[in-house]
C-alpha atoms as a PDB file:
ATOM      1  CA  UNK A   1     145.832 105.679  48.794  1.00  0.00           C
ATOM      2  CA  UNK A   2     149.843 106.387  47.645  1.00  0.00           C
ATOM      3  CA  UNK A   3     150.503 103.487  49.937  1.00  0.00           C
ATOM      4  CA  UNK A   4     149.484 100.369  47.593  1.00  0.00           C
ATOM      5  CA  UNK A   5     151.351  99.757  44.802  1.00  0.00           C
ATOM      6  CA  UNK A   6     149.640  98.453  41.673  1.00  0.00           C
ATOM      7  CA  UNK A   7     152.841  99.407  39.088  1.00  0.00           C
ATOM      8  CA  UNK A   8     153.045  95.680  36.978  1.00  0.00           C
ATOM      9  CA  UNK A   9     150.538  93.770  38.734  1.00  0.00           C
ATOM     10  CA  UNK A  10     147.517  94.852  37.163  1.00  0.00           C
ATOM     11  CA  UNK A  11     146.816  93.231  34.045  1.00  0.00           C
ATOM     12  CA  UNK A  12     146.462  95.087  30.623  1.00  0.00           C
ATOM     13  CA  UNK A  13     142.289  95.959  29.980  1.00  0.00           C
ATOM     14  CA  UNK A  14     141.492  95.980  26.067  1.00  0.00           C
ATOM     15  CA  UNK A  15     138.619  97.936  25.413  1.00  0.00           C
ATOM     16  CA  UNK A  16     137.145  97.166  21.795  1.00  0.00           C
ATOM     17  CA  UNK A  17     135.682 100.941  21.712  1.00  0.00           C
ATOM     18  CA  UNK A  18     139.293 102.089  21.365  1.00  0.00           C
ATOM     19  CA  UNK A  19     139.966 103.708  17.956  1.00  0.00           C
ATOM     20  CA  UNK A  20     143.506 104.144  16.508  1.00  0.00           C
ATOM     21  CA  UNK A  21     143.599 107.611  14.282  1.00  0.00           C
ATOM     22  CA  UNK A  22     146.513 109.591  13.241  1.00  0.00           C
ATOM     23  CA  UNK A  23     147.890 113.147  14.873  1.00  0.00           C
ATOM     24  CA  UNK A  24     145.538 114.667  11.596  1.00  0.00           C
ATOM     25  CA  UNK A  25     142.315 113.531  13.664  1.00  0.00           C
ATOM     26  CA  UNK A  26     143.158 115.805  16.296  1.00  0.00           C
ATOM     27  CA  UNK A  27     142.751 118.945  13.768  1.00  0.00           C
ATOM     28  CA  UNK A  28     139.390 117.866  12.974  1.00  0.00           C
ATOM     29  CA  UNK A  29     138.099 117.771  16.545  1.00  0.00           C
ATOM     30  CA  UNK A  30     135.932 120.338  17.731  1.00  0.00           C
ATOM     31  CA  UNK A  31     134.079 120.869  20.781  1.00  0.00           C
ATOM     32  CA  UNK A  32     130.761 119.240  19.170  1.00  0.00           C
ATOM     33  CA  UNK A  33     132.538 116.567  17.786  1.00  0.00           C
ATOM     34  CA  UNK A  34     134.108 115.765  20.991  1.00  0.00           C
ATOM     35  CA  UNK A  35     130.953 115.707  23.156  1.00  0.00           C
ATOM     36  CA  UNK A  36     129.497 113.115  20.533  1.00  0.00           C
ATOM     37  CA  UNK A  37     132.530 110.512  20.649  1.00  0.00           C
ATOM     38  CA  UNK A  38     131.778 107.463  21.505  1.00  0.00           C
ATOM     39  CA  UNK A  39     134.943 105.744  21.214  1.00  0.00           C
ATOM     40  CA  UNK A  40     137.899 106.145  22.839  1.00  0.00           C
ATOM     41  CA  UNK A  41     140.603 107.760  20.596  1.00  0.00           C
ATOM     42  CA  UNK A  42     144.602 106.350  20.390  1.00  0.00           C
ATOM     43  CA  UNK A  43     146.301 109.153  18.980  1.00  0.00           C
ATOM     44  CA  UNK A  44     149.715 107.996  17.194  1.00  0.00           C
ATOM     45  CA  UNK A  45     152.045 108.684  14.658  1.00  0.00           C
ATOM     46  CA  UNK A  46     154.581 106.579  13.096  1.00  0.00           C
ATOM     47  CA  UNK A  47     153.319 103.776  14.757  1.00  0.00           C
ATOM     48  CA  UNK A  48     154.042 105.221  17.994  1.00  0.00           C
ATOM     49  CA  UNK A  49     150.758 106.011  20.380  1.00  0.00           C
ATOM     50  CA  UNK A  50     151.461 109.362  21.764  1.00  0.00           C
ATOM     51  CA  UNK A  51     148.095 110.377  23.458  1.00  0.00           C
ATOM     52  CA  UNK A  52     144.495 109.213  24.225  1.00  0.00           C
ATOM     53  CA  UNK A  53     141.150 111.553  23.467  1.00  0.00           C
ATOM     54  CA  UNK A  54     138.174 109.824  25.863  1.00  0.00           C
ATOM     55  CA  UNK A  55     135.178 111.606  26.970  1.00  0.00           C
ATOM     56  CA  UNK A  56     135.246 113.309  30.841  1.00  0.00           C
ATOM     57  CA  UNK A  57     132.811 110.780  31.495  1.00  0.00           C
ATOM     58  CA  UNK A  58     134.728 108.176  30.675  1.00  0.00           C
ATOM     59  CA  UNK A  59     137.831 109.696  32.594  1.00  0.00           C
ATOM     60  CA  UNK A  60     135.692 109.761  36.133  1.00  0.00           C
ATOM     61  CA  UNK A  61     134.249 105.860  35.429  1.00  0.00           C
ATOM     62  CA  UNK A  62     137.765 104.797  35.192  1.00  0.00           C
ATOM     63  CA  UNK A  63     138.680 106.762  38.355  1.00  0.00           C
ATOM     64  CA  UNK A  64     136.224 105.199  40.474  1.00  0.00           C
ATOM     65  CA  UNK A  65     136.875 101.943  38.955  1.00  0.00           C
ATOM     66  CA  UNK A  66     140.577 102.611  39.801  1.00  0.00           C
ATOM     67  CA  UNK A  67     139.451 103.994  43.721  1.00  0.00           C
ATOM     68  CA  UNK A  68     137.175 101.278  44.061  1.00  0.00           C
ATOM     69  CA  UNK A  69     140.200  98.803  43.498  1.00  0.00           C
ATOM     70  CA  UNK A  70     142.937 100.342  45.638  1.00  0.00           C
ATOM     71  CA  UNK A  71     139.863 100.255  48.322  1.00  0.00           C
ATOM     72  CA  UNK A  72     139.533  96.797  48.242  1.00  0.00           C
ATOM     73  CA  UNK A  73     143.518  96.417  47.926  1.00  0.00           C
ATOM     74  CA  UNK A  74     143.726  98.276  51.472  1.00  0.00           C
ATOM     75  CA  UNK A  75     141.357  96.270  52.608  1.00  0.00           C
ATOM     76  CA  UNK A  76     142.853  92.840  51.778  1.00  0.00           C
ATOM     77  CA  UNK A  77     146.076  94.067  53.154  1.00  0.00           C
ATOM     78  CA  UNK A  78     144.467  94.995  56.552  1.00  0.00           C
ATOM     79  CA  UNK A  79     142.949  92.009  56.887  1.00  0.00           C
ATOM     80  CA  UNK A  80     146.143  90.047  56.119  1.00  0.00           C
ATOM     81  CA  UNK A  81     148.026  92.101  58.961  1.00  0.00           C
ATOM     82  CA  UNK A  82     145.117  90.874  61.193  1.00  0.00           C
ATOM     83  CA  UNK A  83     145.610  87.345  60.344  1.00  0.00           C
ATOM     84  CA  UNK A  84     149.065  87.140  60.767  1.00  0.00           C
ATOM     85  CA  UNK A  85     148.899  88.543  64.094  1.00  0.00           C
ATOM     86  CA  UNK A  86     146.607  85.778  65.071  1.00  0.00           C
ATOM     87  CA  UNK A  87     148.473  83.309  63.633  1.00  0.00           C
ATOM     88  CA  UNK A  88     151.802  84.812  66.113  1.00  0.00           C
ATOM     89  CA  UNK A  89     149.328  84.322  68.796  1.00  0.00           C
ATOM     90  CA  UNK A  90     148.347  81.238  68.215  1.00  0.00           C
ATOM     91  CA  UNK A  91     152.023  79.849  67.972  1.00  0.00           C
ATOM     92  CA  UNK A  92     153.317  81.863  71.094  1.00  0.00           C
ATOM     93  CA  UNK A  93     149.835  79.630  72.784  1.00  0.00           C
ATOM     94  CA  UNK A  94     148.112  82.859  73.086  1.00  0.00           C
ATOM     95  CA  UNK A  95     144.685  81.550  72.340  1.00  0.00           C
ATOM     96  CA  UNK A  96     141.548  81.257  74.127  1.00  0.00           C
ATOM     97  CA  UNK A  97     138.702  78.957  73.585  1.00  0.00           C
ATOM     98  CA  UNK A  98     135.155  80.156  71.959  1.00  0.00           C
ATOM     99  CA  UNK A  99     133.751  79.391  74.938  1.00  0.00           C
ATOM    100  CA  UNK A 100     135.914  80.825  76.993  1.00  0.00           C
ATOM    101  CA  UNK A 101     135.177  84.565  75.101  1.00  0.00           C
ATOM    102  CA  UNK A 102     131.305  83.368  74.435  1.00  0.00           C
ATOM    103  CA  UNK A 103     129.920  80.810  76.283  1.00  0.00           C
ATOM    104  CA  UNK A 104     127.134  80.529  74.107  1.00  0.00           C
ATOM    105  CA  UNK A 105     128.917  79.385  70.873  1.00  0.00           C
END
């Protein structure tokens, strides 16, 4: 899937679960704490986001979200190359009619 490129074209998500806690949060995570978190965790300091804390769970949604969408992106972009070729066809006269392939449409 290297071959699609998504850098700048797909738009920012905002997730209202996200919380915004300084590096000090980090200290008081534990593994118990960790496996309870139900927000996602923006780790920054001086104003400056340096990390993100978010459940394995969480990690492997976004993954297949991600998958599913460079999937589709392939697709799309198969398709397209499939189109244009017709349409080269078409203007070079290289057509045939429907009934000429099916006689029953």
């Amino acid at each position: 899937m290297a071959d699609v490129q998504i850098s700048g074209v797909m738009p920012h998500y905002i997730d209202p679960t996200i919380e915004h806690v300084g590096v000090s949060k980090l200290r008081q995570l534990s593994a118990a704490n960790l496996g309870r978190m139900k927000n996602m965790l923006v780790v920054r300091e001086n104003d400056t986001a340096l990390a993100v804390v978010l459940r394995y769970e969480q990690y492997l949604a976004m993954q297949n979200q991600l998958e599913e969408a460079l999937r589709t992106i392939q697709a799309y972009q198969a398709d397209g190359a499939v189109v244009a070729n017709g349409l080269k066809d078409a203007a070079r006269g290289q057509i045939k009619r429907m009934s000429e392939v099916d006689p029953e449409l």
